[in-house]
N, C-alpha and C. Protein backbone atom coordinates (compact mmCIF):
# COMPACT_ATOMS: atom_id res chain seq x y z
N UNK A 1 4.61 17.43 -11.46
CA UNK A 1 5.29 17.44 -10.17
C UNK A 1 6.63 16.75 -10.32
N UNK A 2 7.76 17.20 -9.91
CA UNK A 2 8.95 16.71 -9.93
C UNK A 2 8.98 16.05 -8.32
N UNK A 3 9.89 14.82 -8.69
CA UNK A 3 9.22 13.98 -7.15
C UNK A 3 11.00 14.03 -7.19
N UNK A 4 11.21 14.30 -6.13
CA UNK A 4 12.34 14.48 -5.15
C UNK A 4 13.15 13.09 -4.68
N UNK A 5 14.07 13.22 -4.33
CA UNK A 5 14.89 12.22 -3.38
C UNK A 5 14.16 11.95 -1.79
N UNK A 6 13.73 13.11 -1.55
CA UNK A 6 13.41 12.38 0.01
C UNK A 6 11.68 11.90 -0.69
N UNK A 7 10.88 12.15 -1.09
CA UNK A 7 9.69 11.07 -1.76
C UNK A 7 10.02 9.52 -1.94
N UNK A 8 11.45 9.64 -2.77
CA UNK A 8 11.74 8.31 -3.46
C UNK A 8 12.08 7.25 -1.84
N UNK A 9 12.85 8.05 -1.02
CA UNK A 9 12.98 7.52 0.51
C UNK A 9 12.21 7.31 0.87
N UNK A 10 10.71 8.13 1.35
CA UNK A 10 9.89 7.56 1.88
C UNK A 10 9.24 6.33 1.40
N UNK A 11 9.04 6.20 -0.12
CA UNK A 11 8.68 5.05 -0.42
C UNK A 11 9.17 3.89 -0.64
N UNK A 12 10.38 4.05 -0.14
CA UNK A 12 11.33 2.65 0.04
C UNK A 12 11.01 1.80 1.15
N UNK A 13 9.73 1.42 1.14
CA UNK A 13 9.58 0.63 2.52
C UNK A 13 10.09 -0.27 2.16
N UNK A 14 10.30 -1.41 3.11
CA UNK A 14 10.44 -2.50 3.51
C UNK A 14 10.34 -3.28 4.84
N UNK A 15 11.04 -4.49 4.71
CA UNK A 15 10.26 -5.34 5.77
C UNK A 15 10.81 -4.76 7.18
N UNK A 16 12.01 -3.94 7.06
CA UNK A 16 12.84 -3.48 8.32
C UNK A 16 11.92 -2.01 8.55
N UNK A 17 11.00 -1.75 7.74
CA UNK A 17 10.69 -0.03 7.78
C UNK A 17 10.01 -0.12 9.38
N UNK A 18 10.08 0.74 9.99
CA UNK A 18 9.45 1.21 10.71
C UNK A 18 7.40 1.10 10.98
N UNK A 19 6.37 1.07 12.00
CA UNK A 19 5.29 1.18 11.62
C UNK A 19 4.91 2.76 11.06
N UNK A 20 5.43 3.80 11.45
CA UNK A 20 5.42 5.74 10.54
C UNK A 20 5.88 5.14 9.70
N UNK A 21 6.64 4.81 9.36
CA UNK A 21 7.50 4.60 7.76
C UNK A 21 6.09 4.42 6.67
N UNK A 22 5.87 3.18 7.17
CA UNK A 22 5.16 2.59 5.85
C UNK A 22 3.77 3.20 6.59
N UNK A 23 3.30 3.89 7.35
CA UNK A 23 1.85 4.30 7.46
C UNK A 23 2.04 5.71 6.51
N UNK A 24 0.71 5.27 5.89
CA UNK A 24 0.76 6.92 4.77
C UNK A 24 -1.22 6.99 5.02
N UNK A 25 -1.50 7.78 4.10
CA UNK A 25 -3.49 8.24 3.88
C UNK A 25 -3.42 7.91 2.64
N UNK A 26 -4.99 7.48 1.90
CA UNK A 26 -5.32 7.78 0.83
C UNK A 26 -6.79 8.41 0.69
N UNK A 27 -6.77 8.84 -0.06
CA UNK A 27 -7.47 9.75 -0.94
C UNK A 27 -8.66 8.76 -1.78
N UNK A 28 -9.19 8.73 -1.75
CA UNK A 28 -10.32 7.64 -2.67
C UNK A 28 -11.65 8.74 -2.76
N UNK A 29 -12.42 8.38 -3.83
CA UNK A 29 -13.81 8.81 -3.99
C UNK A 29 -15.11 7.53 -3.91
N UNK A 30 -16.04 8.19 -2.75
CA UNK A 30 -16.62 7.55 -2.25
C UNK A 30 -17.26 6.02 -3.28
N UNK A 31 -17.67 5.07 -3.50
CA UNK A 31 -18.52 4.04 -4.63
C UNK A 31 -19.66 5.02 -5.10
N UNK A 32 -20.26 5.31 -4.09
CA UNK A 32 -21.93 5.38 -4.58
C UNK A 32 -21.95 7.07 -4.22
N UNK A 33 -21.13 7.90 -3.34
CA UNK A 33 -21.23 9.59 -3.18
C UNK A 33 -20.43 10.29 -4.18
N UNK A 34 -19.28 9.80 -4.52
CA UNK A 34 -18.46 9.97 -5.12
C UNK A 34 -17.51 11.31 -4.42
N UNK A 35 -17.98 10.88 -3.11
CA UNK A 35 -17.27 12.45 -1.87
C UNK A 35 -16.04 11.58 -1.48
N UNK A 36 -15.04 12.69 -1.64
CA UNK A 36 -13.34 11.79 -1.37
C UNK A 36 -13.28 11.78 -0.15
N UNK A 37 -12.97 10.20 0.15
CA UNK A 37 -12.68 9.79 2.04
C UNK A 37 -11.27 9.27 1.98
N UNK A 38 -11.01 10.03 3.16
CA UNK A 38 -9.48 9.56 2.99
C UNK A 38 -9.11 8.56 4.22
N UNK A 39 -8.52 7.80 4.57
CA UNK A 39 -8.27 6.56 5.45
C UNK A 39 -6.57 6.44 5.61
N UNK A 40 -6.17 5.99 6.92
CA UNK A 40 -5.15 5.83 6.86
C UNK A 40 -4.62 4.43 6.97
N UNK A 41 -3.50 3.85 5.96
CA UNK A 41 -3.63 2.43 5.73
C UNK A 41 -1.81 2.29 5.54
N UNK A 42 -1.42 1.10 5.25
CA UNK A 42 0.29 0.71 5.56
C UNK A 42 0.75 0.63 4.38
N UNK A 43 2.02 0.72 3.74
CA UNK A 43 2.04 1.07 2.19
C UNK A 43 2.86 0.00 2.53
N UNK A 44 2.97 -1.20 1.03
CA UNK A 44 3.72 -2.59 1.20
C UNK A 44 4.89 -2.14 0.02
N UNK A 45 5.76 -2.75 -0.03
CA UNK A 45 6.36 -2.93 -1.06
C UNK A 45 7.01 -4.06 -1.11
N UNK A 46 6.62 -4.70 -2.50
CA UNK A 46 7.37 -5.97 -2.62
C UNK A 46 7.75 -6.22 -3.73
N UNK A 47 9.11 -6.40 -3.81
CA UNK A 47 9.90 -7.20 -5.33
C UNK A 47 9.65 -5.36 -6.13
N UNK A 48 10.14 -4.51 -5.28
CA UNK A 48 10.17 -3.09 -6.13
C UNK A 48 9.05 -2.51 -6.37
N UNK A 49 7.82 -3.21 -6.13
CA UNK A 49 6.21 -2.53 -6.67
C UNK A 49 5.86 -1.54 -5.26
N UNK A 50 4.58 -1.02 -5.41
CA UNK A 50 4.24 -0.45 -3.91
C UNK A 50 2.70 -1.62 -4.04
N UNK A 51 2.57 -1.36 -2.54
CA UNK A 51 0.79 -2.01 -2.70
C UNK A 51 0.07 -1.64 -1.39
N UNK A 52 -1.12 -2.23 -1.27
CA UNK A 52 -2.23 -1.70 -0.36
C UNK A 52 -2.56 -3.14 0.18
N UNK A 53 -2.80 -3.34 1.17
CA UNK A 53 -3.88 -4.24 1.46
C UNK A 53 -4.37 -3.89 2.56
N UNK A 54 -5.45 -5.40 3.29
CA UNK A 54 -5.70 -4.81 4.74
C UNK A 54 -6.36 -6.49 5.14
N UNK A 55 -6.60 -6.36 6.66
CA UNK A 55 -7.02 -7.51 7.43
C UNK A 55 -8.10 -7.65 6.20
N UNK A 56 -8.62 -9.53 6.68
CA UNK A 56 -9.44 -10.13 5.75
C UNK A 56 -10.89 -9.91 5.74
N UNK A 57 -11.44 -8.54 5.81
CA UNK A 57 -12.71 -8.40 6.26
C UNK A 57 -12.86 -7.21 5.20
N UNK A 58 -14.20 -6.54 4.63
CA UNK A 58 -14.41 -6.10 3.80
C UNK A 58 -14.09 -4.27 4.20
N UNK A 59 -13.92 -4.18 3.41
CA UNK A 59 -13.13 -2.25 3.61
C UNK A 59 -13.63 -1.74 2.60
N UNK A 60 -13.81 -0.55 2.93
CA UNK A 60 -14.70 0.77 2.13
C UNK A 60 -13.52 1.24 1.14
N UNK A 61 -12.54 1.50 1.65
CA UNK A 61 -10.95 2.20 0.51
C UNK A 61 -11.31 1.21 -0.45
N UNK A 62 -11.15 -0.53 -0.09
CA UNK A 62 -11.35 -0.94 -1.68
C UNK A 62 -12.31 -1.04 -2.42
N UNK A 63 -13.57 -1.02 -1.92
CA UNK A 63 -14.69 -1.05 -2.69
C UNK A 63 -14.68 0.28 -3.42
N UNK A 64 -13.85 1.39 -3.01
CA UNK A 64 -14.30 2.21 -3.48
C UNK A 64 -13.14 2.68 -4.85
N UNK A 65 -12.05 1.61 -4.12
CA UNK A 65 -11.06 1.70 -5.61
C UNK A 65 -11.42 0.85 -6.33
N UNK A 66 -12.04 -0.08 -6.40
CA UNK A 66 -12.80 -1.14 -7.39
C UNK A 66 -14.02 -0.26 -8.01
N UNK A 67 -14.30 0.34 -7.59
CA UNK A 67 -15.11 1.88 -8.46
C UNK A 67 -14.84 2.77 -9.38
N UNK A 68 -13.64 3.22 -8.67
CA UNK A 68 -13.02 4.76 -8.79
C UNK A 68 -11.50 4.43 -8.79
N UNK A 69 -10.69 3.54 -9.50
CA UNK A 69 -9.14 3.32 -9.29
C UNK A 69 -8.55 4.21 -9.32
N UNK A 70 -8.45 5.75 -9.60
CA UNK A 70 -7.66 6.27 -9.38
C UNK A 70 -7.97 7.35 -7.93
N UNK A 71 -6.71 7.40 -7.33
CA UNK A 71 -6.61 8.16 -5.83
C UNK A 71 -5.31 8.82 -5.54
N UNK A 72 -5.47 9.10 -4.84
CA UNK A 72 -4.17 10.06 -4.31
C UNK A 72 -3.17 9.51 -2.88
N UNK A 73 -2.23 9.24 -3.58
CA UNK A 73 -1.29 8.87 -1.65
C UNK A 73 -0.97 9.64 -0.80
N UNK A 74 -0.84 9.60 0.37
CA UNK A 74 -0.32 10.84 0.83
C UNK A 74 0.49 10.37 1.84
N UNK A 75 1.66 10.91 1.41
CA UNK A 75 3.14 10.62 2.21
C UNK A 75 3.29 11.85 3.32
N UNK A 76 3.23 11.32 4.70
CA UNK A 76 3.36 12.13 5.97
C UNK A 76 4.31 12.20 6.77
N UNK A 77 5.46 10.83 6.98
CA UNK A 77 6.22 10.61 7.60
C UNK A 77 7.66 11.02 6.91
N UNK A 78 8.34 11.78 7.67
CA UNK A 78 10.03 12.98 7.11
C UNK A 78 9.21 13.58 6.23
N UNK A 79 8.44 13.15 5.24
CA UNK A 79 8.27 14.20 3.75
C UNK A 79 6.81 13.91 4.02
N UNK A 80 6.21 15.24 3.05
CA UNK A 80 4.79 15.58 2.56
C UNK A 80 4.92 15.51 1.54
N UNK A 81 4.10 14.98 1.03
CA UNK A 81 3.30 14.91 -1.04
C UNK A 81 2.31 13.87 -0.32
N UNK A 82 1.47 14.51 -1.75
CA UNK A 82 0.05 13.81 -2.63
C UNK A 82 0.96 13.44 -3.87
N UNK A 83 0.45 12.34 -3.87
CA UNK A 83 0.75 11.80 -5.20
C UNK A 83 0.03 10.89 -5.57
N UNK A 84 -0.60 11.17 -7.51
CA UNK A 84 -1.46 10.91 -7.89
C UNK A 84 -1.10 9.39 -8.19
N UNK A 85 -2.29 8.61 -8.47
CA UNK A 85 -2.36 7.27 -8.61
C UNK A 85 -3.14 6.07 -9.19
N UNK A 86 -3.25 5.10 -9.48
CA UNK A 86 -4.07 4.42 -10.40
C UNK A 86 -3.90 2.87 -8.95
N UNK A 87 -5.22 2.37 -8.52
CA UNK A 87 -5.44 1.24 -8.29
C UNK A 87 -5.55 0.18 -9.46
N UNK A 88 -4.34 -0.88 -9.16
CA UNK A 88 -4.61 -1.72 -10.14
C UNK A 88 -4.43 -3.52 -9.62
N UNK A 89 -5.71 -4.51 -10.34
CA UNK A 89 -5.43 -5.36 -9.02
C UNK A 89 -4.43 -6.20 -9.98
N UNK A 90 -4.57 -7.15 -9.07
CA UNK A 90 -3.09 -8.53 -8.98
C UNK A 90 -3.41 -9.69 -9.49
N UNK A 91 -2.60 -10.35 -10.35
CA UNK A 91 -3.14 -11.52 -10.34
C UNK A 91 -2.47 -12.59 -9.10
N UNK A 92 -2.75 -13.79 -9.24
CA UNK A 92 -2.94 -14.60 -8.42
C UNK A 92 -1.34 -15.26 -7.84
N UNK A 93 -0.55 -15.37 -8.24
CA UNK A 93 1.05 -15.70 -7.82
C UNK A 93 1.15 -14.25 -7.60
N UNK A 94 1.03 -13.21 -7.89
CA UNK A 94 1.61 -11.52 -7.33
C UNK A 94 0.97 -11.39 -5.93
N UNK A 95 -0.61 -11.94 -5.97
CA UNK A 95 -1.26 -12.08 -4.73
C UNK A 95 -0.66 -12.87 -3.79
N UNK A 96 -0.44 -13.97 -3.83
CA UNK A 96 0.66 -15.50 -3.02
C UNK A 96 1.72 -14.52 -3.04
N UNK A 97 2.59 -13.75 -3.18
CA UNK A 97 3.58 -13.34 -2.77
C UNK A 97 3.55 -11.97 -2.02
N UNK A 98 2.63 -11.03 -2.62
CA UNK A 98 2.77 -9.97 -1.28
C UNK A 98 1.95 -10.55 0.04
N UNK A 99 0.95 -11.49 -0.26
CA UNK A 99 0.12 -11.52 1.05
C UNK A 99 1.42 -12.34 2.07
N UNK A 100 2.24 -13.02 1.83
CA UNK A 100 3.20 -13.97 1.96
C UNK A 100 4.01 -12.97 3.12
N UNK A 101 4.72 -12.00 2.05
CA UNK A 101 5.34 -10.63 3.13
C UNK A 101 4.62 -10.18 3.64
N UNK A 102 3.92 -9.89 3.34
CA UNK A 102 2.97 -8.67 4.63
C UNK A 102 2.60 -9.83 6.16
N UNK A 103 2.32 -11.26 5.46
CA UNK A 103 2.02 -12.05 6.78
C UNK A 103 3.41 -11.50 7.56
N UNK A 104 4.65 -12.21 6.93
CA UNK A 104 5.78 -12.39 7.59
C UNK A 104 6.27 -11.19 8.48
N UNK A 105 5.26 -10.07 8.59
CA UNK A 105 5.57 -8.78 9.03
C UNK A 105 5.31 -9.22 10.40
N UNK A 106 4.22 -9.74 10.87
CA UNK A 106 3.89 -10.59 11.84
C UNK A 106 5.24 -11.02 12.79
N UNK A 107 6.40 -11.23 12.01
CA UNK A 107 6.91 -11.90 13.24
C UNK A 107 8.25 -10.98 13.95
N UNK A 108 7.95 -9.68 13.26
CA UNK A 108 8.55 -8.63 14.14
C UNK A 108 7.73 -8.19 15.04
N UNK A 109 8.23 -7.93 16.52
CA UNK A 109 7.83 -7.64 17.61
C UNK A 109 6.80 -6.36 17.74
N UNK A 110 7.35 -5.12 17.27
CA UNK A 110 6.26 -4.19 17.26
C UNK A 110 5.05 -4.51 16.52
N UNK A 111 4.67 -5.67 15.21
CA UNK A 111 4.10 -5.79 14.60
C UNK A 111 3.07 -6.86 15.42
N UNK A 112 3.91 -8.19 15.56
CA UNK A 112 2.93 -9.05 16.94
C UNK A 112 2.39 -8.93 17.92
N UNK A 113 2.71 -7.62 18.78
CA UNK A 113 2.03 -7.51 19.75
C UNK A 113 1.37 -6.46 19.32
N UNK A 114 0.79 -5.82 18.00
CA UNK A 114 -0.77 -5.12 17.77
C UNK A 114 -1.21 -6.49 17.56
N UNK A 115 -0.98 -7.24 16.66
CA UNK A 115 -2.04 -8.41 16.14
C UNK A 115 -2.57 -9.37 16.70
N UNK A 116 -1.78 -9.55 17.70
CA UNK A 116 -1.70 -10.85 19.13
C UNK A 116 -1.56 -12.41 17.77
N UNK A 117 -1.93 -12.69 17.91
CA UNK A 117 -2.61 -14.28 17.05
C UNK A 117 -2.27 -13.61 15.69
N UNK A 118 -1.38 -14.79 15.19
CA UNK A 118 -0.94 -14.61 13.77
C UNK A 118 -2.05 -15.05 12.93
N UNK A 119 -2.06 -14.28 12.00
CA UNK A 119 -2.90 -14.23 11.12
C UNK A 119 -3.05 -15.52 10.19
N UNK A 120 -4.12 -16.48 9.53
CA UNK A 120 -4.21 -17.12 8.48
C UNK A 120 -3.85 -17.18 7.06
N UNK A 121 -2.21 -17.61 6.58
CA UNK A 121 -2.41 -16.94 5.10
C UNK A 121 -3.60 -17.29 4.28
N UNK A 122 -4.02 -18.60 4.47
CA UNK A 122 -5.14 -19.44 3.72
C UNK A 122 -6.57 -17.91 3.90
N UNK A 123 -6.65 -17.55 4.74
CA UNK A 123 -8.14 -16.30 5.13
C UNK A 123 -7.38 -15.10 4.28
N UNK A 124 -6.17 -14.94 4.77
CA UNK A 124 -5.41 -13.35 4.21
C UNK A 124 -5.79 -13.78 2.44
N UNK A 125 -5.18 -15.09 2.52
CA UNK A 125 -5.06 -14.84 0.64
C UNK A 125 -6.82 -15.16 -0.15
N UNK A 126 -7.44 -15.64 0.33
CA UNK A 126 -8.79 -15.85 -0.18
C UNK A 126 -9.48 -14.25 0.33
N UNK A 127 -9.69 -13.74 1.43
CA UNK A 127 -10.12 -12.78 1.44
C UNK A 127 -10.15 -11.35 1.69
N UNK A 128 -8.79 -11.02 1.88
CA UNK A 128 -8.08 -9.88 2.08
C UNK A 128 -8.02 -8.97 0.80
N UNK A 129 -8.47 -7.55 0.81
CA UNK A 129 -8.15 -6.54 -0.69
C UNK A 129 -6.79 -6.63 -0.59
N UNK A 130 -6.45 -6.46 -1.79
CA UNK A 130 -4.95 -6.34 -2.48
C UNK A 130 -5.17 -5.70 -3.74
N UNK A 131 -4.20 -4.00 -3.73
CA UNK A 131 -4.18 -3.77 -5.21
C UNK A 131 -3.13 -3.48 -5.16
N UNK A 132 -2.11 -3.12 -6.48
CA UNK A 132 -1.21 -2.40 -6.83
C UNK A 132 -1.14 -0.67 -6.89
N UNK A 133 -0.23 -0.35 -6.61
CA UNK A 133 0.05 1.02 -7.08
C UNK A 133 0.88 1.36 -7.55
N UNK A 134 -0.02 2.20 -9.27
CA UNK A 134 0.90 2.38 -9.85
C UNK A 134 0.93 3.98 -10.22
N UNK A 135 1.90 4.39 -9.60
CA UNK A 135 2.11 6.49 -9.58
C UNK A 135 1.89 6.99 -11.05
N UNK A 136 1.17 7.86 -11.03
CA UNK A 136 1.33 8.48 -12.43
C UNK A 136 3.02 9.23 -12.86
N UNK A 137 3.65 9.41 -12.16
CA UNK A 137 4.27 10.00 -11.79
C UNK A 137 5.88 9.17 -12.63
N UNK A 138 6.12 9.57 -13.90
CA UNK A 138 7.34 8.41 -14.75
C UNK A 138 8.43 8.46 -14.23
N UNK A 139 8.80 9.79 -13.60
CA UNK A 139 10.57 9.90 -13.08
C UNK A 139 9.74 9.11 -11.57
N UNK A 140 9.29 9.31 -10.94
CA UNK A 140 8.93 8.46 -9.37
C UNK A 140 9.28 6.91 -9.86
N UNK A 141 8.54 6.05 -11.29
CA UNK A 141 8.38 4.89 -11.66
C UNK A 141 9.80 4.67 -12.13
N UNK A 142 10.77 5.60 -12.50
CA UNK A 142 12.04 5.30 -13.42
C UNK A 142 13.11 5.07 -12.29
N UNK A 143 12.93 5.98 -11.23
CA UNK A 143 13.66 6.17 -9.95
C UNK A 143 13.67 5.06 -9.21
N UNK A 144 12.40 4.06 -9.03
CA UNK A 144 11.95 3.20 -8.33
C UNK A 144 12.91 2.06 -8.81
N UNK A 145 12.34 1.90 -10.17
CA UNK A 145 12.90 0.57 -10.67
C UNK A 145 14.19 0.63 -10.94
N UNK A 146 15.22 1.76 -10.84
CA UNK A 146 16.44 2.24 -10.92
C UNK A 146 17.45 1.58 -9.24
N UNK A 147 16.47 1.92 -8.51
CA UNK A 147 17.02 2.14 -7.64
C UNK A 147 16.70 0.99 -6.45
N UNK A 148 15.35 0.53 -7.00
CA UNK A 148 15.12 -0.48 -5.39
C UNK A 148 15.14 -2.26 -6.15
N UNK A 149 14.78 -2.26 -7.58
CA UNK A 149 14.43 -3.58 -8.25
C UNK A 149 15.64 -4.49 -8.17
């Protein structure tokens, strides 16, 4: 797949993106069915990487990428693609720093009034999923680090 200029846009989130911006689907295969469920979840990007997470309570997407790491993204907002992918997790300062941004998302207005009550980093960072994503995709990975790092 040749990944395009408006792909490389959509995945330029950041902390100014929009909530469509950074909402995308993924694609996962079930832990134990191995039947692909797809979920719709907020795509992070920080310091040039992309990532996943979610509130501090246990979720089926990661148990089931802690299974099955590889899945499919699916970019909906201006552009369409699937694009293939590898869950990969974080270590522990990569963790302290995206959970860090994603809190700080919190203190934009459209973002505070879904959440009401700001969130705990101490709960976010002990028990919140966090993986990386990394595209199979080398001109998407060459483009990225070309262009946003």
């Amino acid at each position: 797949m040749a990944v395009d200029d408006a792909v490389i846009r959509a995945l330029a989130v950041g902390p100014d993106s929009s909530r469509d911006e950074r909402t995308i689907e993924i694609t996962t295969l079930g832990r134990r069915s191995g039947i692909p469920r797809r979920n719709e979840i907020w795509l992070h990007r920080v310091d040039g990487r992309w990532y996943l997470t979610g509130m501090p309570v246990p979720r089926s997407w990661y148990a089931n990428l802690r299974a099955n790491p590889r899945f499919m993204v699916h970019l909906k907002y201006r552009v369409t693609a699937d694009l293939p992918a590898t869950a990969v997790p974080v270590d522990e300062q990569t963790r302290r720093r995206v959970i860090s941004a994603v809190l700080d998302l919190q203190n934009r207005a459209d973002v505070a009034a879904r959440v009401g009550q700001r969130q705990s980093f101490d709960v976010w960072f002990a028990r919140s999923p966090l993986v990386e994503i990394v595209f199979d995709d080398e001109q998407l990975r060459a483009a990225s680090s070309a262009r946003f790092e």
